[in-house]
Protein backbone atom coordinates (compact mmCIF):
# COMPACT_ATOMS: atom_id res chain seq x y z
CA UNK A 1 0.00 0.00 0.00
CA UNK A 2 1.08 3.37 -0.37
CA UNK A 3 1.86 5.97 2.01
CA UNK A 4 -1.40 8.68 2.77
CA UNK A 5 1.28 11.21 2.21
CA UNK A 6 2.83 10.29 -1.08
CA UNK A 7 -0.92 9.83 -2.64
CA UNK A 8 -1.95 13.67 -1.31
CA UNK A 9 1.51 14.64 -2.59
CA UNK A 10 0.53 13.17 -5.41
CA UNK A 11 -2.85 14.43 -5.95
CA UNK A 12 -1.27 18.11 -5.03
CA UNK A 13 0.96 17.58 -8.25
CA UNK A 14 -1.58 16.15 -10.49
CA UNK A 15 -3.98 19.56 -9.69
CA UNK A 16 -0.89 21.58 -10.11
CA UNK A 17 -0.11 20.54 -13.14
CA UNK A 18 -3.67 20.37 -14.62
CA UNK A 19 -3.99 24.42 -13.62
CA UNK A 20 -0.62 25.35 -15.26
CA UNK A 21 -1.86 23.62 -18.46
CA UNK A 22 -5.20 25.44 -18.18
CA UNK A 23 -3.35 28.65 -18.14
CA UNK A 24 -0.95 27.66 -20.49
CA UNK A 25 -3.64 27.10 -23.34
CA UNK A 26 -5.52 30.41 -22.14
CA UNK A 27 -2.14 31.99 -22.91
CA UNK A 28 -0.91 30.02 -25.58
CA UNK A 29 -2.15 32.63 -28.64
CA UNK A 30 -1.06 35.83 -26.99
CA UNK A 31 2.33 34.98 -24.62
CA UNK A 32 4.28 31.87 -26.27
CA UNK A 33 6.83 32.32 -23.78
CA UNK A 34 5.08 32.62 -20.58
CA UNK A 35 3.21 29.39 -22.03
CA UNK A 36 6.82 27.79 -22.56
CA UNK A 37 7.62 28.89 -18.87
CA UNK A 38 4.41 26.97 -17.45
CA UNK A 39 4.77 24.06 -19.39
CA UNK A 40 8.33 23.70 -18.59
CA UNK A 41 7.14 24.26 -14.33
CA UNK A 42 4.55 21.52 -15.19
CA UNK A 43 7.25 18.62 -16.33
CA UNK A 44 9.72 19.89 -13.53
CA UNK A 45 6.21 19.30 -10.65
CA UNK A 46 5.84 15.69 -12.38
CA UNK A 47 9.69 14.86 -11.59
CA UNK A 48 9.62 16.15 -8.24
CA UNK A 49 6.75 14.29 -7.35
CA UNK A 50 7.86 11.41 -9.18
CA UNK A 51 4.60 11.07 -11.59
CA UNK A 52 4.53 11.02 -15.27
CA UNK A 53 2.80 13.47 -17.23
CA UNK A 54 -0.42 11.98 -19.08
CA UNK A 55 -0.56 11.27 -22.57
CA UNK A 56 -3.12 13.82 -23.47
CA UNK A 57 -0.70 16.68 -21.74
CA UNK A 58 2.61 14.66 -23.19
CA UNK A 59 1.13 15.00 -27.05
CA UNK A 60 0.61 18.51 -26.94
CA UNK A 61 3.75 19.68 -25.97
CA UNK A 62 7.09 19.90 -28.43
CA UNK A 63 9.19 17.68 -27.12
CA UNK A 64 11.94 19.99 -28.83
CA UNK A 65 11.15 23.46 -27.85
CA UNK A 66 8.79 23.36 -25.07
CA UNK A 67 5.81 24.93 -27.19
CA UNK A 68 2.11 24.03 -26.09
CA UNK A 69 0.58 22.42 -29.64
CA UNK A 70 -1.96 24.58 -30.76
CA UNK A 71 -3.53 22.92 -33.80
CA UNK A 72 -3.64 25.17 -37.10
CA UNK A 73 -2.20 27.75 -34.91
CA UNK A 74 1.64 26.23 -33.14
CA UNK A 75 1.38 22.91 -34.97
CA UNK A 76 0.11 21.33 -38.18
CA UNK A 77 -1.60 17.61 -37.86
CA UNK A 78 -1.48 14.85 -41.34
CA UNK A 79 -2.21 11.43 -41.26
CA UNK A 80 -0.05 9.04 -43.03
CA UNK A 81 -0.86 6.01 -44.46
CA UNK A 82 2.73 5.01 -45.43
CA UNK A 83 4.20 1.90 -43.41
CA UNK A 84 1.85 1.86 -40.50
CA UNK A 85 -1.14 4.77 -40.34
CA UNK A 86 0.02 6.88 -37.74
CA UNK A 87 -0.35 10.75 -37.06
CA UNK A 88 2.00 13.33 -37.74
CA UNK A 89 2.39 16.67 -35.52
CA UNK A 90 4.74 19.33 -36.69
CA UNK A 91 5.55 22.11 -34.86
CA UNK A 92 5.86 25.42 -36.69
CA UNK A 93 8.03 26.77 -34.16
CA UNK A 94 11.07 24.59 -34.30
CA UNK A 95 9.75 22.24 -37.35
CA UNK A 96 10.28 19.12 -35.02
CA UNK A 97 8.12 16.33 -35.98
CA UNK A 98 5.78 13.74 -33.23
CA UNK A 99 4.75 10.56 -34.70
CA UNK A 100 1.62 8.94 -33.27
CA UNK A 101 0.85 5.42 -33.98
CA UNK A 102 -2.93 4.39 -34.85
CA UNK A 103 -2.49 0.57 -34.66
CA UNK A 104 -0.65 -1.52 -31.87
CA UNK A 105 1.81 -3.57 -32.68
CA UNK A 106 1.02 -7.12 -32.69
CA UNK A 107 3.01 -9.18 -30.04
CA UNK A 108 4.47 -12.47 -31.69
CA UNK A 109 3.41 -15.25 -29.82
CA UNK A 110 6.18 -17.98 -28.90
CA UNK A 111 5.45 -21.53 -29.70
């Protein structure tokens, strides 16, 4: 079991980190820096507290530049259908590029 401390710690992050965000994307259009600044306070609350950031924070930030990804606005989204069909995000800050896969990988099964 875990400690009652660690889980409010915990909790205390996790609302933390959802109000930065919420700021962040109220800010994101006029302030790209301040956003920057929150996003980066965010990821440095997750480490201290020693919780990851969830996915649906994780794919909208530039892993590159720190940018909050504002579709048609900080980033442009394609879908591929080369290889695998996965989804492209392209920042159009810093031009880096986050791949999102739209099919699992099967697991091979040993016989």
């Amino acid at each position: 079991m875990k400690n009652p401390k660690q889980q409010s710690t915990k909790q205390i992050a996790q609302h933390r980190i959802d109000t930065l965000f919420k700021q962040a994307e109220a800010l994101s259009k006029t302030n790209p820096k301040l956003t920057a600044a929150y996003i980066k306070t965010a990821q440095k609350i997750a480490m201290s507290a020693r919780t990851p950031l969830q996915t649906r924070y994780k794919r909208r930030i530039c892993k590159h530049c720190n940018a909050l990804l504002t579709p048609g606005y900080t980033s442009r989204t394609r879908i591929q259908q080369k290889r695998e069909p996965h989804i492209i995000t392209t920042c159009l800050n810093c031009g880096h590029n986050l791949r999102i896969m739209l099919r699992k990988k099967e697991r091979k099964k040993r016989e």
